[in-house]
Every structure is written in C-alpha cells, then in structure tokens.
Protein backbone atom coordinates (compact mmCIF):
# COMPACT_ATOMS: atom_id res chain seq x y z
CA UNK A 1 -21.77 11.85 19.50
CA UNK A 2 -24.24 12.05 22.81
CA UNK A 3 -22.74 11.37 25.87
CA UNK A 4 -25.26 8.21 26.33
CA UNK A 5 -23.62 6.91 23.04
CA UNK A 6 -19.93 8.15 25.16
CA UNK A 7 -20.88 6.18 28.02
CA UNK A 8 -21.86 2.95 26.65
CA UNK A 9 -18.78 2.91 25.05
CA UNK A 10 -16.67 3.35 27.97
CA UNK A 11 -18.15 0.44 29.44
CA UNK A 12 -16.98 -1.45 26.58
CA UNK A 13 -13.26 -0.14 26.27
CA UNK A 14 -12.65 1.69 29.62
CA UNK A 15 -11.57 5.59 30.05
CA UNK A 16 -8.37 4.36 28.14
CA UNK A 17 -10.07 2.46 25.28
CA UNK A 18 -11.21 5.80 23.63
CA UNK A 19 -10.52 9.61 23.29
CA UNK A 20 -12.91 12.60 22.20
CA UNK A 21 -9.87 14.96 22.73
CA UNK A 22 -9.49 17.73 20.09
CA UNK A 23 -5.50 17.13 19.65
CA UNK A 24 -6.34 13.34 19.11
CA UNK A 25 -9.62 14.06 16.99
CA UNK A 26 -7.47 16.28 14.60
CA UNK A 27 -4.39 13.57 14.69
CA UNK A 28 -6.50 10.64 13.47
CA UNK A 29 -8.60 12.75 10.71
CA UNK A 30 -6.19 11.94 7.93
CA UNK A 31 -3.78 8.98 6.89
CA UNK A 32 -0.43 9.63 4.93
CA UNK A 33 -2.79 10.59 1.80
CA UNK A 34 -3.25 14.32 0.67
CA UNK A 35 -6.67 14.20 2.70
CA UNK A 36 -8.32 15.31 6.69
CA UNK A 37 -11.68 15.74 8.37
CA UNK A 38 -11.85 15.44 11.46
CA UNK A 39 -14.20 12.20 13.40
CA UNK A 40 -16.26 12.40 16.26
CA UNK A 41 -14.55 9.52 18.66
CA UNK A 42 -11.13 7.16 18.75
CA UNK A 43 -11.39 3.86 19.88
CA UNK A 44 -8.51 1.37 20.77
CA UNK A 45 -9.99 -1.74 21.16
CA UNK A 46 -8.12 -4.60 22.99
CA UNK A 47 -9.88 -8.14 21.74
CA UNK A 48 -12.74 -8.96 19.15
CA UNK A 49 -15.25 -8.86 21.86
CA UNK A 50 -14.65 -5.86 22.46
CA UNK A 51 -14.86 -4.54 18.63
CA UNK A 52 -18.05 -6.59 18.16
CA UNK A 53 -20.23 -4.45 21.19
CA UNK A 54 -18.79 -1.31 19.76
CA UNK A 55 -20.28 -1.99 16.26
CA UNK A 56 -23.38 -3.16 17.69
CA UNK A 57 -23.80 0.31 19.03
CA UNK A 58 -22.76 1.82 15.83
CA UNK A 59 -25.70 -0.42 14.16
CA UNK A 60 -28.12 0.69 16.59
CA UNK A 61 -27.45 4.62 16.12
CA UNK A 62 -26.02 4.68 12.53
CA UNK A 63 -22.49 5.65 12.94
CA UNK A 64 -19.98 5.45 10.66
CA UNK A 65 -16.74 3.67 11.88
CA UNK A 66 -13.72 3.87 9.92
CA UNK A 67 -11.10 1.07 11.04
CA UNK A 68 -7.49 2.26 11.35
CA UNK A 69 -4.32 0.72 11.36
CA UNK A 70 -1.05 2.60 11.47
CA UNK A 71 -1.98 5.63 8.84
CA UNK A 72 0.34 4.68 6.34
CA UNK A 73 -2.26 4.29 3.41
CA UNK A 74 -1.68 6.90 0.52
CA UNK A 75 -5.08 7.04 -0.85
CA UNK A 76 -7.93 8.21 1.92
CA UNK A 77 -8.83 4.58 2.89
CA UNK A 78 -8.46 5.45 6.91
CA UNK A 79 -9.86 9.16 5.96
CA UNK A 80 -12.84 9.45 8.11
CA UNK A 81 -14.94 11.51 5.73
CA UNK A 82 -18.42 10.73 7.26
CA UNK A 83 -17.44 11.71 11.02
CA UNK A 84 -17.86 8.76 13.15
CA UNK A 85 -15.85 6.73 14.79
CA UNK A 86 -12.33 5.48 13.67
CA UNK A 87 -11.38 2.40 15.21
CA UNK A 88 -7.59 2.05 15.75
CA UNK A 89 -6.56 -1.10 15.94
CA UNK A 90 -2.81 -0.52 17.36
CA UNK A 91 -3.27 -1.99 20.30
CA UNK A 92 -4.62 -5.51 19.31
CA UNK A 93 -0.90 -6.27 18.31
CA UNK A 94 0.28 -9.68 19.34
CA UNK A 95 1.58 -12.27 17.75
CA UNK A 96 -0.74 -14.96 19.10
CA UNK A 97 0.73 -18.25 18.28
CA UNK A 98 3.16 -19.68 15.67
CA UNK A 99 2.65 -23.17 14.12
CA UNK A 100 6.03 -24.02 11.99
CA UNK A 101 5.30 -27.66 11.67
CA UNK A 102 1.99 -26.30 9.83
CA UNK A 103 3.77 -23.44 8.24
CA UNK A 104 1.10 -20.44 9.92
CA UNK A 105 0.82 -17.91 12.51
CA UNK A 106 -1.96 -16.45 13.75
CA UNK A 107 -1.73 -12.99 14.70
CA UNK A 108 -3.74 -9.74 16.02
CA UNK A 109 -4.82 -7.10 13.08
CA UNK A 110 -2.45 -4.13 14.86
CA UNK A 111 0.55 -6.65 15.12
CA UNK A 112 3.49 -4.81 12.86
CA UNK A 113 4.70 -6.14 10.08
CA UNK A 114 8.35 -5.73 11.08
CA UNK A 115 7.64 -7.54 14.42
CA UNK A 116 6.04 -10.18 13.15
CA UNK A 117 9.27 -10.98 10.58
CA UNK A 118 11.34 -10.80 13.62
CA UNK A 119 9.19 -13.61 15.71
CA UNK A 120 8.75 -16.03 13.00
CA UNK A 121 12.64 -14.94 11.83
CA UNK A 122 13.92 -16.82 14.67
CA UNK A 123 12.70 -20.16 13.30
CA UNK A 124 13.97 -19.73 9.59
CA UNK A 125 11.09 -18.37 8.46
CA UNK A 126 9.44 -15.09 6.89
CA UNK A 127 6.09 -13.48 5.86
CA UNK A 128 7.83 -11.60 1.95
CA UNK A 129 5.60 -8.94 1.08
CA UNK A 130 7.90 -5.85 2.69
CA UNK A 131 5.66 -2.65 1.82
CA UNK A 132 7.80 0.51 1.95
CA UNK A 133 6.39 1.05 5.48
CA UNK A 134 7.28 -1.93 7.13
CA UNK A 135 8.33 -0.19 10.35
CA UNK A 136 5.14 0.67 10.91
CA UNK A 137 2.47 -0.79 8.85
CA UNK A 138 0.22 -3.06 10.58
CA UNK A 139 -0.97 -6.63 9.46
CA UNK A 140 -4.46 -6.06 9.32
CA UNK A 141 -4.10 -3.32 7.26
CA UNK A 142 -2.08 -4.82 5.10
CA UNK A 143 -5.15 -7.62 4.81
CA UNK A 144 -7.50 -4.75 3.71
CA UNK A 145 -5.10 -3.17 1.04
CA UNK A 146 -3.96 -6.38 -0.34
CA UNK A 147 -0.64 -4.52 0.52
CA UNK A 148 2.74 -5.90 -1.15
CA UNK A 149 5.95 -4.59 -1.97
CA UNK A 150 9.29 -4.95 -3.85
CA UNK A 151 8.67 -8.87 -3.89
CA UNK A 152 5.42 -9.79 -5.06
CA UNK A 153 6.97 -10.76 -8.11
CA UNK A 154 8.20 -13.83 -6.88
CA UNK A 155 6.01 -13.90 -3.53
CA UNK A 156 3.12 -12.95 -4.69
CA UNK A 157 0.44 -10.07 -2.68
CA UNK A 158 -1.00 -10.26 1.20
CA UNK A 159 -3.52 -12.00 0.17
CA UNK A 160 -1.39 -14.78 -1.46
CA UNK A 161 -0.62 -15.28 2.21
CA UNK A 162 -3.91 -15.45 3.85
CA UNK A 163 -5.27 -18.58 5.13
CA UNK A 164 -8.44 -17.23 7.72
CA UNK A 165 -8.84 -14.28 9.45
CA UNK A 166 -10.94 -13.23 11.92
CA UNK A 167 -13.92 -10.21 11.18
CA UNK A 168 -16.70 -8.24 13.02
CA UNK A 169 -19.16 -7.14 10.84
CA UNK A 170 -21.44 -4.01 10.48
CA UNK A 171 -23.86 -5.67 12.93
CA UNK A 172 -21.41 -6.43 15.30
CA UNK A 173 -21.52 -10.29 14.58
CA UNK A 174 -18.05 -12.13 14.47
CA UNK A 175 -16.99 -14.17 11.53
CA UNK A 176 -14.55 -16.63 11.23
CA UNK A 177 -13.31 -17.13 7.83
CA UNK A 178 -11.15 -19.70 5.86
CA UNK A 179 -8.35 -22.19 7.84
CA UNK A 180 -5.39 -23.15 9.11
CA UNK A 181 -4.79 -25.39 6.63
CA UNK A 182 -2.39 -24.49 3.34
CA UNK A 183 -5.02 -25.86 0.95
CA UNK A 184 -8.45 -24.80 1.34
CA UNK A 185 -11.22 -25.53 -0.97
CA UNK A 186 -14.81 -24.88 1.01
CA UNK A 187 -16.87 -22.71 -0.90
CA UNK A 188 -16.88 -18.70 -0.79
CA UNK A 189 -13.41 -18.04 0.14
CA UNK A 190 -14.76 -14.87 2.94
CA UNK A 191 -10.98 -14.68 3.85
CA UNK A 192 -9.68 -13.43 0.64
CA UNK A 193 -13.26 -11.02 0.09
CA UNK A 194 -11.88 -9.24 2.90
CA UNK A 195 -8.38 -9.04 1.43
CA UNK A 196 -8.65 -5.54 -0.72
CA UNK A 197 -11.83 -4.05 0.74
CA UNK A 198 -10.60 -1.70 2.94
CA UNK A 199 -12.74 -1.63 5.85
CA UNK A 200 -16.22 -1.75 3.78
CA UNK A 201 -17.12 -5.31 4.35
CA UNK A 202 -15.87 -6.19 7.80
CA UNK A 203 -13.37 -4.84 10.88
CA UNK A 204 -10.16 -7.32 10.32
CA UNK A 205 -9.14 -8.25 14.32
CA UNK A 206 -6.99 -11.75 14.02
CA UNK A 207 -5.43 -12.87 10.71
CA UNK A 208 -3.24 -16.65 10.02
CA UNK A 209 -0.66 -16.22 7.75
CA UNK A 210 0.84 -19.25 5.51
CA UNK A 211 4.85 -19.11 6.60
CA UNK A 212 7.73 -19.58 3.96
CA UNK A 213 11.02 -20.39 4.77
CA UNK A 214 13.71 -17.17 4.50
CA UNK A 215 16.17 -17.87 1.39
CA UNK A 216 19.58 -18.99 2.05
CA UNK A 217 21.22 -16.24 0.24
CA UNK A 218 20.44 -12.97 -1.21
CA UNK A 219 22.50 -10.44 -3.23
CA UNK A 220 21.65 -7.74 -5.41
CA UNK A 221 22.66 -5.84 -8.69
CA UNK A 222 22.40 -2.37 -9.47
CA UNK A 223 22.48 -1.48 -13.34
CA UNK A 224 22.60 2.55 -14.22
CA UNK A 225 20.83 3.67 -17.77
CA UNK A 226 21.13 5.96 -19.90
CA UNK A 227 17.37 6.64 -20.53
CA UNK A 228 13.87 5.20 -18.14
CA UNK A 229 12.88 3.53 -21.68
CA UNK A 230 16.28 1.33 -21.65
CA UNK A 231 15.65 0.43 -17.43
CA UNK A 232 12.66 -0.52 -18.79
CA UNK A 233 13.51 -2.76 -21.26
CA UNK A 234 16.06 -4.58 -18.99
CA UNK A 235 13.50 -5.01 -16.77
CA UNK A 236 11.01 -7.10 -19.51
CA UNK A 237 14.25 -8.91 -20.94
CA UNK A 238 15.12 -10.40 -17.55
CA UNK A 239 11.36 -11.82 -16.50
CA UNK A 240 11.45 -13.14 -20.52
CA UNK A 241 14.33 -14.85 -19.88
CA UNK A 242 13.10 -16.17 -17.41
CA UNK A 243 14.20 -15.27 -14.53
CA UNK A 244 11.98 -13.99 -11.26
CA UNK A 245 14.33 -12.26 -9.21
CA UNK A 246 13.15 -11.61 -5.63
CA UNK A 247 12.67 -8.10 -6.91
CA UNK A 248 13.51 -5.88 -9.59
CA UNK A 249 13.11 -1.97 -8.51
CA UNK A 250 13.33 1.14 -10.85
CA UNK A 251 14.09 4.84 -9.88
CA UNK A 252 14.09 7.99 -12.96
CA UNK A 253 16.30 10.91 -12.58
CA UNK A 254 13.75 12.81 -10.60
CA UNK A 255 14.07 9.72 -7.53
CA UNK A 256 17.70 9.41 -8.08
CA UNK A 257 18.62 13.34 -8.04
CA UNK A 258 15.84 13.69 -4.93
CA UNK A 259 17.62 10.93 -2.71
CA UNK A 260 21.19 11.57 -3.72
CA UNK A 261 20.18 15.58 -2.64
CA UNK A 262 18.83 14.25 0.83
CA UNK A 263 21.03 11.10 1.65
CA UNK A 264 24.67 12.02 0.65
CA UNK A 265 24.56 10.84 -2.76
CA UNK A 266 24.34 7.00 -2.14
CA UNK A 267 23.51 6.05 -5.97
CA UNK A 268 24.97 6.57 -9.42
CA UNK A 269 24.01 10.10 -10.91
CA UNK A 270 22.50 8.24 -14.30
CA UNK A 271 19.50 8.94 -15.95
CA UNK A 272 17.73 5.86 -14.46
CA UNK A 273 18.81 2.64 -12.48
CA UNK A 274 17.35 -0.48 -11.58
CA UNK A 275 18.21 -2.56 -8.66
CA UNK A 276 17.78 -6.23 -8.89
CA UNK A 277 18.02 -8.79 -6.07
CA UNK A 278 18.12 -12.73 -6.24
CA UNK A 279 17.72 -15.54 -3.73
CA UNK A 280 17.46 -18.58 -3.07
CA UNK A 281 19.86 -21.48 -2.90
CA UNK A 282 23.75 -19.61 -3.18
CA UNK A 283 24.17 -21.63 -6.94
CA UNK A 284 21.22 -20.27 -8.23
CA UNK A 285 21.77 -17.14 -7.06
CA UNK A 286 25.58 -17.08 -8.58
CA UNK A 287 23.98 -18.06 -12.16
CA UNK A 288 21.11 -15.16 -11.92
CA UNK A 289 23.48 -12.44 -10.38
CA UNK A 290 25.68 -13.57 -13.84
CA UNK A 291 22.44 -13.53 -16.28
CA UNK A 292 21.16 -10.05 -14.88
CA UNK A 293 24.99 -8.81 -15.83
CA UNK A 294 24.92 -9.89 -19.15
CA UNK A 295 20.93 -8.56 -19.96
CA UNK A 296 21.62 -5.31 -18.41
CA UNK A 297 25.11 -4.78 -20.59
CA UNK A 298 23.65 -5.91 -23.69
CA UNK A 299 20.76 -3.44 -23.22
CA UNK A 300 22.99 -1.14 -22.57
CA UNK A 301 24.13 -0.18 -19.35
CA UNK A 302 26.53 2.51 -18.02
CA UNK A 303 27.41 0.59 -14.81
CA UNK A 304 26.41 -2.91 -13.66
CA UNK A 305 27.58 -3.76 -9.76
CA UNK A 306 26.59 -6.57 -8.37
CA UNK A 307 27.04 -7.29 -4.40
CA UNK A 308 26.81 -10.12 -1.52
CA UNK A 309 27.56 -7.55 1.22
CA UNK A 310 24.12 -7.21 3.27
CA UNK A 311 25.25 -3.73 4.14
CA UNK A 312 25.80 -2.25 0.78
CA UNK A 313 22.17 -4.01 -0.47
CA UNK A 314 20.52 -2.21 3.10
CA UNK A 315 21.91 0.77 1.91
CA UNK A 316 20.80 0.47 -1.62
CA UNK A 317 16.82 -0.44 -0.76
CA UNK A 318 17.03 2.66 2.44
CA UNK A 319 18.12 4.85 -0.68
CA UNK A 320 14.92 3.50 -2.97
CA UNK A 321 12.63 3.50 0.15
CA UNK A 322 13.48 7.48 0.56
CA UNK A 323 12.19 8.50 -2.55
CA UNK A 324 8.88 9.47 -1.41
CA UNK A 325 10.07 11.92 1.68
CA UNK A 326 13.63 12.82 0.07
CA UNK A 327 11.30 14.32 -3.40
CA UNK A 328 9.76 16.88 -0.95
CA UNK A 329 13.31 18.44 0.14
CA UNK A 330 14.43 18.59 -3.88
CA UNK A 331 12.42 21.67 -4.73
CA UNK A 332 11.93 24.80 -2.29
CA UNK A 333 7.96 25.14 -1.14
CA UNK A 334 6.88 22.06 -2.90
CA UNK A 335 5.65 19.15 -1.65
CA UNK A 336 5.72 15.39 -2.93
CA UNK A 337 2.06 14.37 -2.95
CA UNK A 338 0.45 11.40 -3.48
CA UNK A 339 -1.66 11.80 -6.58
CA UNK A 340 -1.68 8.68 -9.10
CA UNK A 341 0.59 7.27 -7.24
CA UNK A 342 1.06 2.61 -7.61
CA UNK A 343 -0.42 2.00 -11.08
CA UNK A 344 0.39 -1.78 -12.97
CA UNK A 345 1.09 -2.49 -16.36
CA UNK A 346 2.19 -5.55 -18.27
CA UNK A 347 5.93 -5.68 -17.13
CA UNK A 348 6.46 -5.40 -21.52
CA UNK A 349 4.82 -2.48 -21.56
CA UNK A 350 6.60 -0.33 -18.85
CA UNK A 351 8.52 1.91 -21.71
CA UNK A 352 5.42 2.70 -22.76
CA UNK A 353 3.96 3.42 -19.59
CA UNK A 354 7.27 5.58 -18.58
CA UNK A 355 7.14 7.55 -21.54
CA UNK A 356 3.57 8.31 -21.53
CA UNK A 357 3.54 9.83 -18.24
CA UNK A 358 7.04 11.77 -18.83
CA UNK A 359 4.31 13.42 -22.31
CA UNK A 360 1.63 13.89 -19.17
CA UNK A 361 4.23 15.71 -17.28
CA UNK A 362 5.35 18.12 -20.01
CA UNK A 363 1.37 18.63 -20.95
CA UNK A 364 0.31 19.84 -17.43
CA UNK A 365 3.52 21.39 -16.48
CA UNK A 366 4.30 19.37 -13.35
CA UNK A 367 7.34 17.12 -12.25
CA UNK A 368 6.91 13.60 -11.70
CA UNK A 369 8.95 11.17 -10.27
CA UNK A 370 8.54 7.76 -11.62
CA UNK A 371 10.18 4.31 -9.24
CA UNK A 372 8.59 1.57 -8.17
CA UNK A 373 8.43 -2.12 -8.24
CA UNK A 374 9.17 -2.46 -12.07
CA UNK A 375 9.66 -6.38 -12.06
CA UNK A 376 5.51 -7.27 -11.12
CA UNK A 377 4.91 -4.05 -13.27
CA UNK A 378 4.08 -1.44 -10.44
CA UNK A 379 4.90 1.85 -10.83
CA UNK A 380 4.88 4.49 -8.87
CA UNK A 381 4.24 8.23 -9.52
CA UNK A 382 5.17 11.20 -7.16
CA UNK A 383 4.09 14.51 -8.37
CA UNK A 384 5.93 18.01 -6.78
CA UNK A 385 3.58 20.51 -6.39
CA UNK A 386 3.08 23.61 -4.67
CA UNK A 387 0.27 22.43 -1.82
CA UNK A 388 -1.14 26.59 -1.55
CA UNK A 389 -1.62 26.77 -5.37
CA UNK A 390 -4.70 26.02 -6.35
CA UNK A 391 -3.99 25.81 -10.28
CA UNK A 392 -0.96 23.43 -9.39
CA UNK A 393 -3.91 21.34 -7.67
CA UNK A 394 -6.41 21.10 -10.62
CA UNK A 395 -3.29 20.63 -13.25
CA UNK A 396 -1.88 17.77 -11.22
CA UNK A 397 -5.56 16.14 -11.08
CA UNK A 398 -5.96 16.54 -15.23
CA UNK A 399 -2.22 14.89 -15.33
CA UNK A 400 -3.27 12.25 -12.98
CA UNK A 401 -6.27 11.36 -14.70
CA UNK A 402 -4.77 10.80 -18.01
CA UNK A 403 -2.19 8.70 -15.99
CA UNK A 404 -4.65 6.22 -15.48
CA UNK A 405 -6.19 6.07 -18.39
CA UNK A 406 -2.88 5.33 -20.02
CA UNK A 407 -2.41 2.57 -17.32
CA UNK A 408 -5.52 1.14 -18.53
CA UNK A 409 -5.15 1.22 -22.06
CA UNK A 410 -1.78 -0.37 -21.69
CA UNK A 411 -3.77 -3.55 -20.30
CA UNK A 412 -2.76 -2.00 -16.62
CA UNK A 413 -5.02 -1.29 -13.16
CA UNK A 414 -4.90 2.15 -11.34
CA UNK A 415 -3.83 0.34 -8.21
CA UNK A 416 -1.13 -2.43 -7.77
CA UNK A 417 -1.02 -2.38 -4.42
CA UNK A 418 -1.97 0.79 -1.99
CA UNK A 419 -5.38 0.38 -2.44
CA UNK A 420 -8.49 2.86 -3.51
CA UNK A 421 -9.81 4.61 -0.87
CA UNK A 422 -10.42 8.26 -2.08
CA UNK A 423 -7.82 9.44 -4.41
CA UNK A 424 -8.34 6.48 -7.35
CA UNK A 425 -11.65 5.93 -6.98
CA UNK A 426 -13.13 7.75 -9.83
CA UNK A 427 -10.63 6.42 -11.93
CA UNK A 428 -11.28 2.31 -9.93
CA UNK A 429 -14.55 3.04 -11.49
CA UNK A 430 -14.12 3.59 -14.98
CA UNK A 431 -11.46 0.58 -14.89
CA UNK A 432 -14.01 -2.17 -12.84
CA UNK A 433 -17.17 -0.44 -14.77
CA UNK A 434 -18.73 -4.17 -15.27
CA UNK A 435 -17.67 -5.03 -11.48
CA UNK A 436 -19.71 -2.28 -9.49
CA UNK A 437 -23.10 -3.43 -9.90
CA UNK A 438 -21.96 -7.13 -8.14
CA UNK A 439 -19.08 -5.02 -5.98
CA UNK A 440 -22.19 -2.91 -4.35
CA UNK A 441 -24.63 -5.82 -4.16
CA UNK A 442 -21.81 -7.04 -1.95
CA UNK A 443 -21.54 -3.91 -0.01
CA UNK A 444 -25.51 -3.96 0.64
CA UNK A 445 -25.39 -8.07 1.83
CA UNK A 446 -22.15 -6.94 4.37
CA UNK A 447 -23.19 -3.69 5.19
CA UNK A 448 -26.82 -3.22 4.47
CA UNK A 449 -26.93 0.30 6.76
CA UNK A 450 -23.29 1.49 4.98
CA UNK A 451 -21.42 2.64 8.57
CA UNK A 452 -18.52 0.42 7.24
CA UNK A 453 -16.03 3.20 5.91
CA UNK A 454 -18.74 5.05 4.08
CA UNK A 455 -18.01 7.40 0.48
CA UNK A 456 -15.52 4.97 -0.61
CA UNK A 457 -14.17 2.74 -3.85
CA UNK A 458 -17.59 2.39 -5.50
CA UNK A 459 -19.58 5.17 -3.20
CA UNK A 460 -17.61 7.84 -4.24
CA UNK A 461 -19.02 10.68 -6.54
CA UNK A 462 -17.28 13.65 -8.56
CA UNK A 463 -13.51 14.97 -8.52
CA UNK A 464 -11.22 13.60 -5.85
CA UNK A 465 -10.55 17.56 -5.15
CA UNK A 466 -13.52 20.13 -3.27
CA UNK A 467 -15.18 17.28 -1.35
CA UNK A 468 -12.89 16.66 1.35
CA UNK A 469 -10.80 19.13 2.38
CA UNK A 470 -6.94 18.46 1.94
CA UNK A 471 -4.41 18.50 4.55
CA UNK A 472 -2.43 21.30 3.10
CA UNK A 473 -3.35 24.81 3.46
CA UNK A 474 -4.65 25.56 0.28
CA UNK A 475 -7.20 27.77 0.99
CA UNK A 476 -9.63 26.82 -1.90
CA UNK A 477 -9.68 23.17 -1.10
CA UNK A 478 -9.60 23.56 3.14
C-alpha cells in the first residue's frame, strides 16, 4: 500500500477513519475462525459515501477489500487472505429510523444486533433471529451470512427479514435494493442476492428490516436423555406433531460435561438434553409446554422440567450459549476449534446424523461435541484438538470431511447458518456442484476485477489446511 494510495484515503475517512498500525494490522487479520494473515490497511468508514470513494480507489489500483463486521464469523469469511484492505464497518452503527405503523426499521450495517432488539423492544416489537453472538454481532453481517439462531424454526433466517438494503459495489457505485414495503414483487430480488454472499458481491452499509411483534409469553422445557439418538427422536416427534416451538436446542454429553465443568454445573448430568421453548399467546403456550411433556416422557426421558420463570430459562440458554468457550477449558492443552462446525439435516434424520459423526469421531480419534439448533435441523460440531499437533490437524480435517459428506447424503447442507468463507468451502463445492458455474457468472457481472473478498466460497482451491496460515502456533501450518 503506497503512501499516494494512504493519502487519498485519508482524505476520504480522516487520520481517524483508518490505521496501518502493526498491533491493529495483526488484530483484524483473523475472525473467530481457526484462520490469520495479516492486511495491508483498516478502514472505519462513517456513511456510504464514504465507502463508495474508498472502493473506487480500490477499482482503480486492484485492491482487495475484505468488509468486516464484528469478527464473530467461524469460517474465514472476514479472513483477509489476499492482503488489502478490510473495511470495518463498526462505526456505521445507528439505528436510523423505525417505522412501526409499517412494521420496518432501517438501520446502519455495524448497528448490533442486541441494540437494535432493545430500540425496537420499546414499542412491542423484535427482530427473532438471536445468533449465539448477539452481544456483538453486527446487522450487516448478519445480512451477508444469512445468520440465524435458536429460532429460525419458527422465524425463519436474516434474510426472511430483509426488505432493501443498501450496497456499494466493486466499482464503487451505490445500489439500492428491494423496499420498504412487506410484499415486494419487482423483478431480481438484489436484496436477498446479497443475503449469504459474504462480502463477494457488494459492501452491505444500510439494511430495513420487516418488524414482528415480541410474543406475549414464553417458557421453556428441558427434557434429559438417556442416549443423543433418543434427544433426537423427541426432537422429530414434536415438529410431527405438529408443533413449532420457538426453538428446540440439543446439547451431547461432551457440551453438557464441558459447561457444567466451567459454569457450576447449571444442567442435568444426562447423556443428552434438549431444551424446548414456546410462545405466543399464554393458552397456547400452556397446551405446547403440556404436549412437549408428554412426547419427551413417552420417548423416554429421565427428567422433563418445564418453567415460566425468565430467570431460570436465561440461565438455561447462557448454559447452551457456553458450549463453544466452556469445551476449551474441559481438556488440558486442547482447544475447541471450529472445524465442521453448523451442518443441516432433515430434522427426521438427526439420529442418523448424531450417530454418524459419534462413528467419525471414534475413526479419527478425536472428541466432538455435538449441540445445536436441533428443531430447524442445525447441528453443530466442536472438535478438541491439540492446536501444536500437526497429526491432530490433518485427522480432524479427514473427520470433518466425512462429516459433510454424511450431512449431504442425509439430504443435509454443510452450512445452516455461519456461512462458507474458508473452512467449508471445498466441501460448499461438492454440495452446490451444479450451482458454481451460474454462482461465478454472478461473481464476474458484480465483481468483474474480483477485489470483493477474493479466494472465497467458489474461488477457493485445495485443503482448507497449508494455504493460510492458522492462528494457533502450529508450526507446520504458521
């Protein structure tokens, strides 16, 4: 990056709009995913404007810009693996208006997801998805993973949400897409093309989001197994029966014994547990509370509790929403890492799922950790692993790969809702081996000079291991 490239910038975003420190550098060269190189410049922009000269410099010299919003992806997609620029978007984060008579809100791409539920909380209303990072995560982010969370099964994904959004392109030219409208029926629907592409098509810098109104009452049930095959099965015998509760989340032995280890034990020491939560009006809610009761004990389980109190449900999701950090404290010099890691099956087939990747486990001699959203059919998959050892590395790759492929002959997807970016993408291609040809076309039309988050989802060649260095010391993959 030549300081004539440096100082056209600066004109754009001031002295405080970007950094070419080394400490900052390092700090934005990797996401939460097992992967880090290091860019060339950080940029904060502050409006669309501002976004749109930045890329047009970009265009002119070929840069690769990688747009960023809080680091909370698991899978590479804010890894900046061609150098370049990453664009942090953290401090476009307003909430810029809220409509409730027309049910949307329009808001900036870094606004957080948590502080947007508290500004449209305070007229009855709520944006559902709740991804595990909700503290943090950003909105526009979100947009680009098609992020969701323990409710999609009866809310539905991000982009379920999405009415327009605002983009810059490669170029630098600013698009506005879709409406404000709930129904929306004018051609190409750009809006939800961006939803899922993870920076490749287009930097995401205002998004409208449909409103819903917050449920009148909520409680939950938690039902402890005596095997993941029986959780399982409860699971598919509730959504046949039908009910959709507002989520349905299921923890193994591994997730249970890690968080119990790390949070003073606040969960049932069983073999595997769901936890089930309805809302809606308080009726309803009675009647479902009583139907997930009587599924769960005549599958078979240990203990069934069922709650109103909002403290002991906050307590039961912190304890689910630990797993990932509390697995890295359960065994001495490993790590939890985030291999395969929020696959989908048929919700009928998530026995079969579970017990194919307990086989994997034994086969490669690694420990997984199997949760996740079980209701929509979205599992995840933590794997402990020693990060210096590089046979630990290659073993866990083998297990993840056949993890997938399970996934996909079950009639699943190797992604229900972090996204691609590095880590699935050999394993994305296999599984959308019809799509590419049309998904790259696409790429070309958007980005016909590829600086949009370059290497990617389709782009990517090879192993997901010895191309980019990890962020743990392993010394044969640094």
């Amino acid at each position: 990056m030549n300081q004539k490239i440096i100082d056209s910038i600066e004109k754009i975003v001031g002295k405080e709009g970007y950094s070419t420190r080394v400490a900052d550098l390092y700090t934005y060269g990797f996401d939460a995913s097992i992967f880090h190189t290091t860019p060339e410049m950080i940029i904060q922009p502050r409006s669309t404007e501002q976004v749109s000269e930045v890329m047009k410099i970009a265009d002119a010299y070929n840069i690769p810009v990688v747009p960023r919003g809080a680091g909370t992806g698991l899978c590479g997609s804010a890894v900046p693996i061609k150098g370049g620029i990453v664009m942090d978007m953290s401090r476009m984060n307003k909430v810029l208006q809220i409509s409730v008579g027309d049910l949307w809100a329009e808001v900036e791409a870094g606004c957080v997801y948590n502080d947007f539920n508290a500004a449209i909380g305070k007229y009855g209303f709520f944006f559902p998805c709740n991804p595990g990072s909700a503290e943090a995560c950003e909105i526009g982010g979100m947009v680009a993973a098609n992020a969701s969370g323990m409710r999609a099964v009866k809310y539905g994904a991000t982009r379920d949400f999405v009415l327009g959004l605002t983009f810059v392109k490669a170029n630098g030219e600013i698009v506005n897409a879709g409406t404000k409208t709930i129904k929306d029926s004018s051609g190409y629907q750009l809006a939800r093309l961006l939803c899922g592409s993870e920076g490749t098509l287009g930097i995401i810098t205002k998004v409208t989001i449909k409103l819903l109104a917050k449920p009148k009452s909520t409680a939950s049930c938690l039902c402890s197994f005596n095997s993941v095959h029986d959780a399982g099965k409860c699971i598919s015998a509730i959504i046949a029966e039908p009910l959709i509760p507002a989520s349905c989340e299921l923890m193994d032995s591994v997730s249970i014994e890690a968080v119990n280890n790390s949070q003073g034990n606040p969960l049932p020491d069983c073999k595997a547990l769901i936890i089930v939560e309805c809302d809606g009006e308080p009726e309803q809610v009675e009647r479902d509370l009583k139907t997930v009761e009587r599924i769960a004990k005549d599958i078979g389980a240990t203990t069934v509790t069922a709650t109103h109190d909002k403290k002991q449900i906050a307590a039961w999701t912190s304890a689910r929403k630990a797993v990932m950090t509390s697995l890295s404290a359960l065994k001495p010099g490993f790590s939890s890492v985030s291999l395969a890691d929020d696959m989908g099956v048929p919700v009928s087939k998530i026995p079969d799922a579970v017990l194919a990747f307990q086989k994997i486990a034994e086969k490669y001699r690694v420990t997984i950790a199997t949760y996740g959203h079980a209701s929509d059919g979205n599992l995840h998959t933590k794997m402990l692993l020693d990060p210096l050892d590089k046979d630990e590395w290659d073993r866990g790759v083998k297990a993840v790969s056949e993890i997938f492929d399970a996934c996909i002959e079950l009639g699943g997807t190797v992604t229900g809702e972090h996204g691609v970016g590095i880590s699935k993408a050999p394993d994305f291609q296999k599984e959308r081996a019809t799509e590419l040809s049309t998904i790259r076309a696409i790429k070309q039309a958007f980005d016909p000079k590829n600086i949009l988050n370059p290497g990617k989802l389709e782009q990517w060649e090879g192993s997901i291991l010895g191309k980019v260095p990890l962020r743990y010391p392993c010394k044969d993959y640094m």
